[in-house]
Structures are given as C-alpha cells and as structure tokens.
Protein backbone atom coordinates (compact mmCIF):
# COMPACT_ATOMS: atom_id res chain seq x y z
CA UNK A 1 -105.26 -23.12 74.11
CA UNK A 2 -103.03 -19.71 74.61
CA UNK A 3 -99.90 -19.94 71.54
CA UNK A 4 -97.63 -18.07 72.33
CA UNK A 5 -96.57 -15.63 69.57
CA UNK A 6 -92.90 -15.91 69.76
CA UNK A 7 -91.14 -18.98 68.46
CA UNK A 8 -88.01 -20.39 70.34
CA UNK A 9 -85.41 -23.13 68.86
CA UNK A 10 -82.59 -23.41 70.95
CA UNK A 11 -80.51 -19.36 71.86
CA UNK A 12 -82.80 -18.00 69.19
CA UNK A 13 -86.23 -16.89 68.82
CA UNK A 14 -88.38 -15.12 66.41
CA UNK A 15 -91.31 -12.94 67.52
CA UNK A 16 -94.09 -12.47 65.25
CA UNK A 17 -94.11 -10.57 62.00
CA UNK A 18 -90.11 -11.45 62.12
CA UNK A 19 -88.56 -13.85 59.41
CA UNK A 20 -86.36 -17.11 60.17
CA UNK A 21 -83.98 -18.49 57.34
CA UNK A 22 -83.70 -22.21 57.40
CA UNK A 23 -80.85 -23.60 54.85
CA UNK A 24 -80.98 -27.20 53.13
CA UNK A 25 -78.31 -29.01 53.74
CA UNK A 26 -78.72 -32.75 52.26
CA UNK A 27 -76.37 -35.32 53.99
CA UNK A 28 -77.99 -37.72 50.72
CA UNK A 29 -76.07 -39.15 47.47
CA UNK A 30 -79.53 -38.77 45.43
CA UNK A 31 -81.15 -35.38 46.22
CA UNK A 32 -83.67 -34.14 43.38
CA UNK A 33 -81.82 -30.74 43.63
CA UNK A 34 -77.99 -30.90 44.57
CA UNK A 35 -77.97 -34.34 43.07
CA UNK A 36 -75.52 -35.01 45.95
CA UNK A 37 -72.78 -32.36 46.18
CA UNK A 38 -73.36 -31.71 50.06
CA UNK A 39 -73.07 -35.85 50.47
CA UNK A 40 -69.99 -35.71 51.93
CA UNK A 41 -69.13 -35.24 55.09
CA UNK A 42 -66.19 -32.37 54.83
CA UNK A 43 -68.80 -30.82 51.74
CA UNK A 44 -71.89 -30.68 54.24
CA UNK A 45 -70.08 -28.95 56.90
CA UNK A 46 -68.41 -26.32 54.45
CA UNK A 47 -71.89 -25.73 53.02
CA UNK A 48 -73.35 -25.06 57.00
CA UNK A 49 -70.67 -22.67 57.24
CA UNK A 50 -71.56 -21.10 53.85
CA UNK A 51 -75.42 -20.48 54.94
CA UNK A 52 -74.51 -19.25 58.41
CA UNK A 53 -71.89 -16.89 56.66
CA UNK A 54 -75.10 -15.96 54.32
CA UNK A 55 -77.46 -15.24 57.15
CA UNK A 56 -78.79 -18.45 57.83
CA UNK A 57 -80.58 -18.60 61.34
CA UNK A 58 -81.33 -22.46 61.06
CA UNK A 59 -79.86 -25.28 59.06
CA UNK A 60 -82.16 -28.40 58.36
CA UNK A 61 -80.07 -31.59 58.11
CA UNK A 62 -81.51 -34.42 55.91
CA UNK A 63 -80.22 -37.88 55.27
CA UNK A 64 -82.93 -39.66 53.53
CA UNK A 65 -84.38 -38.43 49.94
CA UNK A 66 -87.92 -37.36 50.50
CA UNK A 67 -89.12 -39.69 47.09
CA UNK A 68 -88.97 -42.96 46.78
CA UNK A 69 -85.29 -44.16 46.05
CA UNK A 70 -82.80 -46.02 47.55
CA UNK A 71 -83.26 -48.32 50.87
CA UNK A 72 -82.00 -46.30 53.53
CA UNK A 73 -81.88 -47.81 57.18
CA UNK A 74 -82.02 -46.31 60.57
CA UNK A 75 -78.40 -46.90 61.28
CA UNK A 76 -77.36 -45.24 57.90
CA UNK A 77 -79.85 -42.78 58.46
CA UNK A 78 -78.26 -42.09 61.89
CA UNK A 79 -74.56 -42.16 60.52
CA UNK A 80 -75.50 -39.29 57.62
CA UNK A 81 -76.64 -37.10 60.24
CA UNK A 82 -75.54 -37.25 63.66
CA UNK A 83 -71.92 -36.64 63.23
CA UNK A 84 -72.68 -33.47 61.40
CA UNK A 85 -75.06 -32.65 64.02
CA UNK A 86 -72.41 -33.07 66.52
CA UNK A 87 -70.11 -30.55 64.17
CA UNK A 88 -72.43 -28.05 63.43
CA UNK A 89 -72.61 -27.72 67.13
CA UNK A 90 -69.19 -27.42 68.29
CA UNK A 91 -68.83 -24.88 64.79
CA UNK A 92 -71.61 -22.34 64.82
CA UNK A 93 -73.24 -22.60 68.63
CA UNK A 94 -75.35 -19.50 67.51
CA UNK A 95 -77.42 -21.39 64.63
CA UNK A 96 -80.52 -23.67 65.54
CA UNK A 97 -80.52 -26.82 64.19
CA UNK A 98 -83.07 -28.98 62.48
CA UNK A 99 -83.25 -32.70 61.36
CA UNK A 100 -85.36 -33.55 58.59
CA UNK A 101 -86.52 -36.98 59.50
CA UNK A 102 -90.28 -38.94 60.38
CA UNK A 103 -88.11 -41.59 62.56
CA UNK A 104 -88.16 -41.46 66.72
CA UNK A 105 -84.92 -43.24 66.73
CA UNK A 106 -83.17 -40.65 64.31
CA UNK A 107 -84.60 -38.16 66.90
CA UNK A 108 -83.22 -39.27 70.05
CA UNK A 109 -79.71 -39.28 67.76
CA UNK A 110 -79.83 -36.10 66.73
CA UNK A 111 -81.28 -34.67 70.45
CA UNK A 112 -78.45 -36.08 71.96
CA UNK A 113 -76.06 -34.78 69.53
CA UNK A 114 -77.50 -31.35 69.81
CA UNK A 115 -80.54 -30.75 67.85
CA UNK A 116 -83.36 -27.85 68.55
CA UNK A 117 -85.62 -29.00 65.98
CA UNK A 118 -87.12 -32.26 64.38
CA UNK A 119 -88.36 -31.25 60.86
CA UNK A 120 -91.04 -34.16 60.26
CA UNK A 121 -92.61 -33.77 56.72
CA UNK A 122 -94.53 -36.85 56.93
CA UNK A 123 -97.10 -35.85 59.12
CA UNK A 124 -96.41 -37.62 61.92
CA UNK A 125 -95.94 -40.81 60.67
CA UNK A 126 -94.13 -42.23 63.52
CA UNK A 127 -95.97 -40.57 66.67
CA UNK A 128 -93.15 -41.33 68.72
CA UNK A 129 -91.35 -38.18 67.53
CA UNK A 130 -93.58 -35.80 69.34
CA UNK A 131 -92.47 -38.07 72.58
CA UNK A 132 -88.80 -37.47 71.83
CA UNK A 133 -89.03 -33.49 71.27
CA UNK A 134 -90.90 -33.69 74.87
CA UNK A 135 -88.32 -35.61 76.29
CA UNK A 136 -85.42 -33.44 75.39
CA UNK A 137 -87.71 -30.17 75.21
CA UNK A 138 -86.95 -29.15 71.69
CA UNK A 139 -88.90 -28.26 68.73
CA UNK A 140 -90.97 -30.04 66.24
CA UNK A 141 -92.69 -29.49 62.79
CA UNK A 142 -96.06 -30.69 62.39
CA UNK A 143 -97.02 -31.19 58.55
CA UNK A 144 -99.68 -32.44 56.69
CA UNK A 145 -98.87 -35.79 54.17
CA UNK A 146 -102.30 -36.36 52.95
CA UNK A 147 -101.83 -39.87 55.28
CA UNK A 148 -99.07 -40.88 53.19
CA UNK A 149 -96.32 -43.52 53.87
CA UNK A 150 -92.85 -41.97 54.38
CA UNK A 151 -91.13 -41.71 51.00
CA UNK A 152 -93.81 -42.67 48.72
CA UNK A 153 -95.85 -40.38 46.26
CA UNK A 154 -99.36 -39.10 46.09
CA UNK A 155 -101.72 -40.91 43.43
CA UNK A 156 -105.22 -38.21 42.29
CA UNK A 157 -104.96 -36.29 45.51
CA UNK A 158 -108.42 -35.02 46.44
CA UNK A 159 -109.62 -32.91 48.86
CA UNK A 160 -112.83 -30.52 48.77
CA UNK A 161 -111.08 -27.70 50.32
CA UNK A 162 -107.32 -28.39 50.88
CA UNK A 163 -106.32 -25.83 52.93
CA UNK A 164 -108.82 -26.39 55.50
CA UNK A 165 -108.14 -29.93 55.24
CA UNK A 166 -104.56 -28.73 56.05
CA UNK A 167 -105.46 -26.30 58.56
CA UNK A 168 -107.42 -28.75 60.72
CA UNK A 169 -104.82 -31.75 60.83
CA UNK A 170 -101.45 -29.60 61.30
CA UNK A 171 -103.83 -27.58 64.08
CA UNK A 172 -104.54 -31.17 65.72
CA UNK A 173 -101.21 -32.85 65.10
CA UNK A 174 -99.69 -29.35 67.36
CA UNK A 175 -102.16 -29.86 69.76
CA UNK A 176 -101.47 -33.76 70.35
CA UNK A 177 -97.37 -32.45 70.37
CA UNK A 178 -98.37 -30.40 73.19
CA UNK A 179 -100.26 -33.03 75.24
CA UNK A 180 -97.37 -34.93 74.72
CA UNK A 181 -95.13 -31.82 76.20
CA UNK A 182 -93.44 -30.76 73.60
CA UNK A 183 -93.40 -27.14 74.74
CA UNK A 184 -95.90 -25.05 72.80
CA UNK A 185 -93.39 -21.90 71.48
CA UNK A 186 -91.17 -24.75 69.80
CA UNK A 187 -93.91 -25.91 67.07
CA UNK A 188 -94.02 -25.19 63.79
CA UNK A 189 -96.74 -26.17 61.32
CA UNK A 190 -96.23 -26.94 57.63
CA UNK A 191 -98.70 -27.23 54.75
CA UNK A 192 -95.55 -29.44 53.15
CA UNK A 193 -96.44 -28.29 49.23
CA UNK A 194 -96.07 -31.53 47.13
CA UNK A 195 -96.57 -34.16 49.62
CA UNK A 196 -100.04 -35.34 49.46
CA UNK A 197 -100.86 -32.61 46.60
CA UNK A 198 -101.09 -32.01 43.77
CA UNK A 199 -99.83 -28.77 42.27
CA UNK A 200 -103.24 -26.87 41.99
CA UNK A 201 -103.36 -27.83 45.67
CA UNK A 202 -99.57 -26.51 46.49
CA UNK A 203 -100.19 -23.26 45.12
CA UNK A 204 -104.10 -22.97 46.66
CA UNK A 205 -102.18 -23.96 49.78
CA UNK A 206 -99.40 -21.03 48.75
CA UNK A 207 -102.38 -18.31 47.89
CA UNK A 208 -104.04 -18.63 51.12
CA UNK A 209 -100.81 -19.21 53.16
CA UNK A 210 -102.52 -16.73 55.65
CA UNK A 211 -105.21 -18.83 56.89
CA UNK A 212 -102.81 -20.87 58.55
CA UNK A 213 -101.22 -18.53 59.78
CA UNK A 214 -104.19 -17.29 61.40
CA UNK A 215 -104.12 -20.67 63.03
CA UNK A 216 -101.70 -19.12 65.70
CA UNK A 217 -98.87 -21.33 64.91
CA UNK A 218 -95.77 -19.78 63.54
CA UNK A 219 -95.68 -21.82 59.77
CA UNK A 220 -92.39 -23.13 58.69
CA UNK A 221 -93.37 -22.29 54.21
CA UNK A 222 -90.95 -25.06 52.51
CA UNK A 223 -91.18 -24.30 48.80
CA UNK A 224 -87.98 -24.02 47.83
CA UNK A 225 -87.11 -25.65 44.09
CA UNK A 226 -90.62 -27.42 44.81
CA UNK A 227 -91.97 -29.58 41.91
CA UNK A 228 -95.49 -27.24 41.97
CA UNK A 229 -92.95 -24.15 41.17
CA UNK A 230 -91.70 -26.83 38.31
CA UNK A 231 -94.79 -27.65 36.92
CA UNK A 232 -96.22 -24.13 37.11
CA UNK A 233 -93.47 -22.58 35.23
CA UNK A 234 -92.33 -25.96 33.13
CA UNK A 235 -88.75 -26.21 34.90
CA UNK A 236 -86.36 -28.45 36.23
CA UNK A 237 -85.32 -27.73 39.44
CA UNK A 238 -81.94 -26.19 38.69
CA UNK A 239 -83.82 -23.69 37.01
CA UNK A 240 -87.08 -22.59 39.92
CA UNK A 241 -85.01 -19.62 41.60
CA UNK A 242 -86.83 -17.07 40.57
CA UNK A 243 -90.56 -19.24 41.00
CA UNK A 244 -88.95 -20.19 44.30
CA UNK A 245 -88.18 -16.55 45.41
CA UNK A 246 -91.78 -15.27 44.21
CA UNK A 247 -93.27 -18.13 46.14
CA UNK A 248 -91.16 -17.44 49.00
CA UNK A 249 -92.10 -13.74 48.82
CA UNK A 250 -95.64 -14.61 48.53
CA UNK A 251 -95.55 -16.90 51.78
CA UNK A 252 -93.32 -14.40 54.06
CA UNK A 253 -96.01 -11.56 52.70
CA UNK A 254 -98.83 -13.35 54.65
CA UNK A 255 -97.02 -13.89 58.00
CA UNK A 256 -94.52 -17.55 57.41
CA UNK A 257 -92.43 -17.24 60.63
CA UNK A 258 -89.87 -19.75 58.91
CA UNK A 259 -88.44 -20.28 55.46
CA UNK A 260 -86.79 -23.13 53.62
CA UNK A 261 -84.44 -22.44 51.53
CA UNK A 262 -81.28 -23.97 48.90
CA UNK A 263 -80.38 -20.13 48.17
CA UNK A 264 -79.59 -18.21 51.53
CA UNK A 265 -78.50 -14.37 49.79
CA UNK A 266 -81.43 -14.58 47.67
CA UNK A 267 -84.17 -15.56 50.20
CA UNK A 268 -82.24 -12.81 52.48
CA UNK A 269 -82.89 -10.34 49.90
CA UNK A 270 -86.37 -11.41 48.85
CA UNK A 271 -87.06 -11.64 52.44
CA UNK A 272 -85.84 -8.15 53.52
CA UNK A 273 -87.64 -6.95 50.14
CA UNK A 274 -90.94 -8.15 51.61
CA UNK A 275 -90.00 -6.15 55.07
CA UNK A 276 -89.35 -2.82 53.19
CA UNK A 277 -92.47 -3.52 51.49
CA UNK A 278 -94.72 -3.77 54.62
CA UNK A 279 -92.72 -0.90 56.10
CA UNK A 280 -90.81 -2.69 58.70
C-alpha cells in the first residue's frame, strides 16, 4: 500500500518533516489537567481563539474525561461538543478541527457540524468510526489501547516488545480505515502513551518514536502533561511542562507529523527549537 507522505485535514496539510500543533481544548467539568476551566461554553471558545492566536494549526475538542469518572451519555456527549464545533467553524475557518471521541454517533455530530478529524484514543473501540470518517471523507486517528474498554484503566500491562506490539495494530487498524475509505492522507496513528501502558512502556514507546514513524503514517505524539512524564519526574500534572516539552522535543526529533499540546507558545518554541536543530 502507497502512503502518501503529506497529511491533509480539511484547507491544511503538512508535508513530511513539517510539524502540526494540535491544542487541548476540554469541553469536560473533571479534566485531570484544567480541572474544568475550558467547561464552559463562552471559556472553550475564548481558549480556541487563544491557541489559534498562539499558532495552533488544529484544535482537538473533548467532552468526555479519558479515566474513569462520571457517566457521560451520547446526548451529553453530543451537546459538549457539537455546538462548539459549529463555532469554531464559523470563528477560525483556517484551523482543522478534531474531536476526541471512540463513539460513531458523536462522529456523525461533529462531521456534520464541521469536523476534519476524529481523534479516537481507544483504539477503535467502536469500528463504526472508521465508517463515518469515510462517509464524510475526513480524517481519523488510529491508536493503540492495549484492547481496553473506553474509559477504564490498564491493570500489569504486558507486552514482550511494546512498540512492535504498537506498530503492528495502529499499522492494521490504518489499513482496515482505508478499506473502509477513509482516504489514506487523512490518517494519523498514535502510540496513545498511558492507555494500555505502563510508564516504562510510554517512554520505550517515546525512545523509539521513530519506528513508527518509519511505518509511513504521519504519528499524531500525545504526551502532553501525561501521567508517564508524572511518574518519571514525581509530578502532578500542573507541574510536567518542562517533562512535557522534552518529551515533545524528543517525539518531533524523530519525525511526529502532529503534536498534542495544553501549552501552544511553548510547544511552538520547543518545536521550532527542534527545526533549527536539524537545520531546517
């Protein structure tokens, strides 16, 4: 199968060896990091506009917490997001725009309302998804889970060589997208650092960050605040910037196409750090 080196969410697209900023914005009351600040509607919106301002190429929209937590429903899932989907379009048509969600119903929400991307972390949990990025030919993020249940946590993780194991299924998981007809220079594959792992495996998976990238896929590297930059350096999250920028760094160094961030000016500077660094 030809990949196509340059990756293409909605007016933008990012040719190899070139870096994407993707913002968090959390549409959630309980978020491990923001702990809810961006909750609000009018707050979630002035945030987009503060990462776009800040260089932000994409924005990925969440309404669920990733760890276990509160029941939240498709329809309340739905209401979180779509609205500000709708907004971010009509505000800033030049940014592509990511969901962060495993559900197809979520997806055909957000599509409508004006989505390029559907940022699945769960590994494809609900296979419908791919069906929905084919329908309305936008993007989707394949990611490895370990085979867990949406929302839940890992328990002794074990795998003889993680990143192959995380290689082979994000490889496969693309390849199934594309049989679907998702088109094939909208994927992104993610290693997803926590979820499945443990944090030996996160940062084995963040060392040799390059063999997926060898893959062909462009690789979306979400490590931002992660709790593997927490345990590694004994931190809560509020205090990982400077674990999360070395990661970051360490990621964009061996070829990440995309990067997820909370901090847009200091992944821009790490970022065009890395670029001096290799000369471009």
């Amino acid at each position: 199968m030809t990949i196509p080196t340059t990756l293409r969410l909605g007016g933008r697209e990012w040719p190899e060896g070139t870096f994407g900023i993707m913002a968090v914005i959390n549409r959630t009351p309980d978020s491990f990091f923001d702990r809810g600040a961006t909750y609000e509607f009018g707050a979630a919106l002035r945030a987009v506009g503060r990462a776009v301002a800040a260089g932000a190429d994409l924005v990925d929209i969440g309404g669920v917490k990733a760890g276990p937590g509160a029941e939240v429903d498709v329809a309340e899932e739905i209401r979180r997001v779509t609205g500000l989907v709708s907004a971010v379009r009509a505000a800033h048509p030049e940014v592509a725009i990511s969901v962060d969600t495993w559900r197809a119903e979520v997806g055909e929400a957000v599509a409508e309302a004006g989505a390029d991307l559907l940022n699945d972390v769960w590994g494809g949990a609900d296979p419908r998804l791919a069906d929905v990025a084919a329908a309305y030919q936008i993007g989707l993020v394949c990611s490895h889970a370990g085979g867990l249940a949406p929302r839940s946590g890992p328990h002794r993780p074990a795998y003889a060589d993680v990143v192959a194991e995380v290689a082979g299924y994000v490889s496969r998981q693309a390849q199934r997208a594309v049989a679907a007809g998702v088109r094939r220079d909208a994927i992104l594959i993610d290693p997803a650092p926590d979820f499945g792992k443990n944090t030996w495996h996160s940062l084995e998976l963040t060392r040799r960050l390059s063999e997926l990238v060898s893959t062909g896929w462009p690789v979306l590297a979400a490590v931002s605040n992660k709790d593997f930059v927490g345990e590694t350096l004994g931190l809560p999250p509020d205090q990982r910037g400077a674990g999360t920028m070395a990661a970051l760094a360490i990621c964009a160094w061996q070829g990440a196409r995309v990067l997820r961030v909370h901090n847009v000016p200091s992944a821009r500077c790490a970022l065009q750090a890395v670029r001096w660094a290799r000369g471009g």
